[in-house]
PDB file of N, CA and C in Angstrom:
ATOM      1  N   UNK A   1     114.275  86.464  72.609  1.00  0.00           N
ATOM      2  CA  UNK A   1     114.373  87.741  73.315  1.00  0.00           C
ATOM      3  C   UNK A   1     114.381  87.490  74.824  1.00  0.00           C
ATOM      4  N   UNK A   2     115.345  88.063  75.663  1.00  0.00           N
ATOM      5  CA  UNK A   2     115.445  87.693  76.935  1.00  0.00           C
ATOM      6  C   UNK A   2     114.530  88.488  77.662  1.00  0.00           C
ATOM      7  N   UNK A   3     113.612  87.566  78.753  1.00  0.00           N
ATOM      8  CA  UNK A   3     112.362  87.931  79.470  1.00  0.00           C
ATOM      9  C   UNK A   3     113.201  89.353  80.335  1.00  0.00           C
ATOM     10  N   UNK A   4     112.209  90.125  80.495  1.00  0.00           N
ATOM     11  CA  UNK A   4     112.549  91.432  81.761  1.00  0.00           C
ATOM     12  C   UNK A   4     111.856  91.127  82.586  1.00  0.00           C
ATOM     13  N   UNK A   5     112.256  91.848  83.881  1.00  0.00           N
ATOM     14  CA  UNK A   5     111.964  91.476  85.150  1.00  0.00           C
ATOM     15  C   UNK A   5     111.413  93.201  85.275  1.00  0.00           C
ATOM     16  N   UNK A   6     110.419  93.460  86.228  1.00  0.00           N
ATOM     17  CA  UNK A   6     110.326  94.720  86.543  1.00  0.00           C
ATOM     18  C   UNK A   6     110.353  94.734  88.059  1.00  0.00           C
ATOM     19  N   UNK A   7     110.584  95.794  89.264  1.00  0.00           N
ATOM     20  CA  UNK A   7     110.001  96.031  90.401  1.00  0.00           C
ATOM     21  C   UNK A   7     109.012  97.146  90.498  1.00  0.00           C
ATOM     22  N   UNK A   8     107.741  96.769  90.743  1.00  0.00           N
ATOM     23  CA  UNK A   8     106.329  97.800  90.903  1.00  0.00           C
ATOM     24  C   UNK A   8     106.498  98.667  92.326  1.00  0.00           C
ATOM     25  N   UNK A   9     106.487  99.880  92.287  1.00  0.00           N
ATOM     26  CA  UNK A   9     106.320 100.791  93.341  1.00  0.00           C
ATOM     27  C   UNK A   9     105.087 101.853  93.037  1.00  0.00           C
ATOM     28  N   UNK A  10     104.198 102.276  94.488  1.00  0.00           N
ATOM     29  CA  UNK A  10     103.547 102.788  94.359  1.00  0.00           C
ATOM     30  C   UNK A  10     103.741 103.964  95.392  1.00  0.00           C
ATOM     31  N   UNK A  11     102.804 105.102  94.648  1.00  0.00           N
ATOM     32  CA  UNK A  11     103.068 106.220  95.531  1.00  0.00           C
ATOM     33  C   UNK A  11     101.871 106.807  95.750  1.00  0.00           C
ATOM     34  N   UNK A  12     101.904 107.428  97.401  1.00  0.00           N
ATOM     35  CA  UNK A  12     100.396 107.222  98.097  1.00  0.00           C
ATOM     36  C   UNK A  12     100.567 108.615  98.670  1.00  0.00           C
ATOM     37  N   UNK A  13      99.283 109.076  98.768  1.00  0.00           N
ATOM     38  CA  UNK A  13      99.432 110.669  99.396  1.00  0.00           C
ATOM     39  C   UNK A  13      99.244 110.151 100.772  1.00  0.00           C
ATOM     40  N   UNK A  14     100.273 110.759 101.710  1.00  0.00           N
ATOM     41  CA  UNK A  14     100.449 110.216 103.239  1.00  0.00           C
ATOM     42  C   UNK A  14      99.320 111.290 103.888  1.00  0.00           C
ATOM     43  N   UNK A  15      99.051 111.914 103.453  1.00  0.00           N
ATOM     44  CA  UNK A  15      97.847 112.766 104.074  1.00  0.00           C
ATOM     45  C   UNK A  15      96.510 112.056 104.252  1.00  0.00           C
ATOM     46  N   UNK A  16      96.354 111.238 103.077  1.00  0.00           N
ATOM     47  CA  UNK A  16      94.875 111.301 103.221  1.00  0.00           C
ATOM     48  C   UNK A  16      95.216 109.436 102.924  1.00  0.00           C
ATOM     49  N   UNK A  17      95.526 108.989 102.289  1.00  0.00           N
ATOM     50  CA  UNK A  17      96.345 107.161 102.148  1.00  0.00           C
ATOM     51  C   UNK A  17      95.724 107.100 100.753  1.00  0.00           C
ATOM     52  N   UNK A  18      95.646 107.436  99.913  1.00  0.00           N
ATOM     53  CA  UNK A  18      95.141 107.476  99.016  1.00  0.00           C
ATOM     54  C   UNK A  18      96.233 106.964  98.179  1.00  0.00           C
ATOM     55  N   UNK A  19      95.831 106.167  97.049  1.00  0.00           N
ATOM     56  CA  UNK A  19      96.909 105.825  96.148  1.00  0.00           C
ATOM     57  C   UNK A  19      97.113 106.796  94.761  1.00  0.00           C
ATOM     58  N   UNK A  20      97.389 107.449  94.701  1.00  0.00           N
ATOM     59  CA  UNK A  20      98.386 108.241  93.219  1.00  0.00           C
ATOM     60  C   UNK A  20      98.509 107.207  92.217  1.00  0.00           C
ATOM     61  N   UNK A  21      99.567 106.518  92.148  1.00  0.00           N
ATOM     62  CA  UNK A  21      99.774 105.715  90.774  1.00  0.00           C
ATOM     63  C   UNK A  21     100.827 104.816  91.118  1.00  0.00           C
ATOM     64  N   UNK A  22     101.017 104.116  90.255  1.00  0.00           N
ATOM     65  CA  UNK A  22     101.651 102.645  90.030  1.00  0.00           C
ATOM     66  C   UNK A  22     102.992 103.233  89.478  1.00  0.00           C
ATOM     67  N   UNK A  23     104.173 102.201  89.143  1.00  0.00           N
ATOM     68  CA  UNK A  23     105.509 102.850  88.083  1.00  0.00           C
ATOM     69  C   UNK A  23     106.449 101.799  88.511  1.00  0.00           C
ATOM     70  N   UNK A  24     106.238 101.023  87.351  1.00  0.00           N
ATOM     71  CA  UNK A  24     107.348 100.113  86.856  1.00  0.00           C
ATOM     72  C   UNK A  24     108.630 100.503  86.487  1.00  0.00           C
ATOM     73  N   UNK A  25     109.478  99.971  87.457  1.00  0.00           N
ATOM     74  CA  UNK A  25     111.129  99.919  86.897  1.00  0.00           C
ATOM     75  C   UNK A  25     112.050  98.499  86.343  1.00  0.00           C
ATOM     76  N   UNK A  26     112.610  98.817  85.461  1.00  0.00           N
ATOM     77  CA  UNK A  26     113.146  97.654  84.963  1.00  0.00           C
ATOM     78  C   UNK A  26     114.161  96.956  86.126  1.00  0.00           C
ATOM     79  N   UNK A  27     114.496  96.120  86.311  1.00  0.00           N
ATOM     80  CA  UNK A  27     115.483  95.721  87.191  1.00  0.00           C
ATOM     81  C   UNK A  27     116.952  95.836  87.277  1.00  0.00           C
ATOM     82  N   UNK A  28     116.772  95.884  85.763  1.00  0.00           N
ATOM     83  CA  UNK A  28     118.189  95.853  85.009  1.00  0.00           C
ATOM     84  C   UNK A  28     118.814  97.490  85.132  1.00  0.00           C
ATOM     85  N   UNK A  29     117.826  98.452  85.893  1.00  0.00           N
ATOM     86  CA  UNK A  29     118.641  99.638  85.933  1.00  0.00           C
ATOM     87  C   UNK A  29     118.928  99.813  87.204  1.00  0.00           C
ATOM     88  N   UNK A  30     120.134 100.335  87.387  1.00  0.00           N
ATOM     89  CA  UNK A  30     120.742 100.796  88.713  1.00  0.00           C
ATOM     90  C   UNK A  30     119.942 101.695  89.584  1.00  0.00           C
ATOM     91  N   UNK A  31     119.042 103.284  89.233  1.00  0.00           N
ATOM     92  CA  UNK A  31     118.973 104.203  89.632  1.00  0.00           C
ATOM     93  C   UNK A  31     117.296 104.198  90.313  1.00  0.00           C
ATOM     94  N   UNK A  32     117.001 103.312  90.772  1.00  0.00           N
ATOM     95  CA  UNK A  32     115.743 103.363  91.195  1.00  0.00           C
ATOM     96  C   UNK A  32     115.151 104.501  92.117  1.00  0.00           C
ATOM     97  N   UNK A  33     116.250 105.125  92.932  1.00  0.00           N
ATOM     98  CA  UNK A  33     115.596 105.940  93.721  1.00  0.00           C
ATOM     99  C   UNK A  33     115.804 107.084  93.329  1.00  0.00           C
ATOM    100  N   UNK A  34     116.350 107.057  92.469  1.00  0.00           N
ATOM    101  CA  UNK A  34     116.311 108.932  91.346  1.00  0.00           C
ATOM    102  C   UNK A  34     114.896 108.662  90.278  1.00  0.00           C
ATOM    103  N   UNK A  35     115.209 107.710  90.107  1.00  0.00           N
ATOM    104  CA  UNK A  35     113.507 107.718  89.452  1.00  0.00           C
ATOM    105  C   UNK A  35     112.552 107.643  89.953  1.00  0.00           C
ATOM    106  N   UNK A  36     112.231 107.440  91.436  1.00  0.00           N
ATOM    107  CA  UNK A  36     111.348 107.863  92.313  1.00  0.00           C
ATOM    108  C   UNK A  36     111.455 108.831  92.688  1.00  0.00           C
ATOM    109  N   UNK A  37     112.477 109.838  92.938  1.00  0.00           N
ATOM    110  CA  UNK A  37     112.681 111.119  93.155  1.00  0.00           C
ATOM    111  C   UNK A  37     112.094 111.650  91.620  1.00  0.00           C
ATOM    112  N   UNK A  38     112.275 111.610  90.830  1.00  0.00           N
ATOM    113  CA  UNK A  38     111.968 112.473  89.635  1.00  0.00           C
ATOM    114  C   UNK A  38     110.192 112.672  89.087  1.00  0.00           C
ATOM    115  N   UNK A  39     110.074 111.366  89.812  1.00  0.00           N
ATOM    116  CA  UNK A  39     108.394 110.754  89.485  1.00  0.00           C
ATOM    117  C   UNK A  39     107.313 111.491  90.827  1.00  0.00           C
ATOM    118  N   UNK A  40     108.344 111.937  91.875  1.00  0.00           N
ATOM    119  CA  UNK A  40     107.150 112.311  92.720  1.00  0.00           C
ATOM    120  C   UNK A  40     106.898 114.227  92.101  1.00  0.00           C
ATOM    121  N   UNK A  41     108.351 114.756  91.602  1.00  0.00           N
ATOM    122  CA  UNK A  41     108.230 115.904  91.208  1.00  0.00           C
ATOM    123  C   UNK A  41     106.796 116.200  90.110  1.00  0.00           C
ATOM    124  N   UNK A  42     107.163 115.408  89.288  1.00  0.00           N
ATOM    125  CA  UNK A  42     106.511 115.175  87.985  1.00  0.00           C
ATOM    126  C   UNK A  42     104.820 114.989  88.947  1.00  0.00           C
ATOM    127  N   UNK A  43     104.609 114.719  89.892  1.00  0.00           N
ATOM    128  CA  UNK A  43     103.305 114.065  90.709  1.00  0.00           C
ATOM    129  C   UNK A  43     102.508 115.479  90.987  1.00  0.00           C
ATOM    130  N   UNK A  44     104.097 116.316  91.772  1.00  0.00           N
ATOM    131  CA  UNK A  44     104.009 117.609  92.259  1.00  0.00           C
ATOM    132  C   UNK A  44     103.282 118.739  90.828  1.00  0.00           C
ATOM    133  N   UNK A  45     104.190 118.350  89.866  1.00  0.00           N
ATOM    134  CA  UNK A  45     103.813 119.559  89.379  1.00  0.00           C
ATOM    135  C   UNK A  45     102.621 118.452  88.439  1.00  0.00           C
ATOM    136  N   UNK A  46     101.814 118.201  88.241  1.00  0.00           N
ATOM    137  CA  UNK A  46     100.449 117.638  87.700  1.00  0.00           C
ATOM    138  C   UNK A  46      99.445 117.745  88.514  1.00  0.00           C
ATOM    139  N   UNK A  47      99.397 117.089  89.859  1.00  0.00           N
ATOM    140  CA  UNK A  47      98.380 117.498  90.928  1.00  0.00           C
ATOM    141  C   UNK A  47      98.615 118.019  91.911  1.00  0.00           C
ATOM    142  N   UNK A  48      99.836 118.942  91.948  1.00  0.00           N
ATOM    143  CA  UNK A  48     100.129 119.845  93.624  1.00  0.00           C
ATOM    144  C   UNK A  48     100.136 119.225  94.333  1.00  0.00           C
ATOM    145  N   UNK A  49     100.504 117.972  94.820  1.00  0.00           N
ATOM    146  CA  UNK A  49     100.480 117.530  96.105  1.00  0.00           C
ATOM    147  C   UNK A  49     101.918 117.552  96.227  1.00  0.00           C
ATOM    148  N   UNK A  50     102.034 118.139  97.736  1.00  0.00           N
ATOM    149  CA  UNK A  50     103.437 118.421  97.968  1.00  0.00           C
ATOM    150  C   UNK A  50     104.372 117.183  97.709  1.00  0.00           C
ATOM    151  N   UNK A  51     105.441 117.492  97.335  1.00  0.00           N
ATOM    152  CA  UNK A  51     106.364 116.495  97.484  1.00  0.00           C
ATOM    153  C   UNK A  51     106.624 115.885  99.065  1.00  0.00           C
ATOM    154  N   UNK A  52     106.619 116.454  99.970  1.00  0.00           N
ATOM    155  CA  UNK A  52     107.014 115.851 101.112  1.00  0.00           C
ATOM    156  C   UNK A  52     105.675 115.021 101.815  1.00  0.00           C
ATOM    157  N   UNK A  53     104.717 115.157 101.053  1.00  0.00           N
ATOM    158  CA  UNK A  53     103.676 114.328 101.390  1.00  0.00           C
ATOM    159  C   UNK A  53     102.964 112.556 100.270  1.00  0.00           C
ATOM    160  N   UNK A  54     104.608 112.647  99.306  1.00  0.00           N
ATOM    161  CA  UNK A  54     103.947 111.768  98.407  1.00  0.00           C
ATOM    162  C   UNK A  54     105.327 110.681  98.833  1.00  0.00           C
ATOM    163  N   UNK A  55     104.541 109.564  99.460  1.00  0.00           N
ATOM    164  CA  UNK A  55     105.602 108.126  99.851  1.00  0.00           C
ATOM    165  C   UNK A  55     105.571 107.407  98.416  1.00  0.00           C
ATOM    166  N   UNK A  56     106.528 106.627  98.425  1.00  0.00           N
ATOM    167  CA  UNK A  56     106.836 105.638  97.646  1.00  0.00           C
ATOM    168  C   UNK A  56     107.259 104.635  98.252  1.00  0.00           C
ATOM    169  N   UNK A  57     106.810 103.246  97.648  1.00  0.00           N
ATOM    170  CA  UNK A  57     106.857 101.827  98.502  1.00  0.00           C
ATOM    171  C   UNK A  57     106.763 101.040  97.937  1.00  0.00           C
ATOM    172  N   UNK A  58     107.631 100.198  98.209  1.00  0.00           N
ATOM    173  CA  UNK A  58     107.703  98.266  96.948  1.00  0.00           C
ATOM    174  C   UNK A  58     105.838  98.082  96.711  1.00  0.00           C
ATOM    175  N   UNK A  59     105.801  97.337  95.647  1.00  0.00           N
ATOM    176  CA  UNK A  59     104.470  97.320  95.670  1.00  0.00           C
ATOM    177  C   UNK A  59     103.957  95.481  95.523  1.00  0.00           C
ATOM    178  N   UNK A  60     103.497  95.028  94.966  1.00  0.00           N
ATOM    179  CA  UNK A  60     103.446  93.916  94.730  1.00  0.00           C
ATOM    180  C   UNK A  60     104.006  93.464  93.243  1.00  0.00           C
ATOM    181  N   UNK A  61     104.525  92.231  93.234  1.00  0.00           N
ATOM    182  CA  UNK A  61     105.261  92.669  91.840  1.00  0.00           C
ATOM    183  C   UNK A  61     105.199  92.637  90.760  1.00  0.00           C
ATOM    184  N   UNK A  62     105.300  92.934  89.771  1.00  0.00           N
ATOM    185  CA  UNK A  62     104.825  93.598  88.374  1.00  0.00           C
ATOM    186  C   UNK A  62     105.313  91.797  87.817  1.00  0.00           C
ATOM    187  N   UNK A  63     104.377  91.674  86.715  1.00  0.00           N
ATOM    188  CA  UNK A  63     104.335  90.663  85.673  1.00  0.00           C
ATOM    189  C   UNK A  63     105.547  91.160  84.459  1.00  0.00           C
TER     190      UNK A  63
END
């Protein structure tokens, strides 16, 4: 079975620096920044924190 590679990004409330959560993407997919767009919504509507206050950023990298 051929090994996967992931890239780890994390997303931090820029208000206060607080870290939110972790979210592995496979490498092998093209659309990384629609799935960070879709993941901060999903952030929005679970804990209200505005979308324009939730960054996303390479993180260190996933095993």
């Amino acid at each position: 079975m051929e090994k996967q590679f992931f890239t780890r990004y994390r997303f931090v409330d820029t208000r206060t620096g607080d870290l939110i959560r972790y979210m592995n993407i496979n490498d092998r997919l093209e659309d990384h920044v629609d799935r960070l767009k879709k993941m901060q919504s999903q952030i929005y509507n679970e804990i209200k924190i505005p979308v324009t206050s939730i960054l996303y950023e390479l993180a260190e990298p996933a095993s």
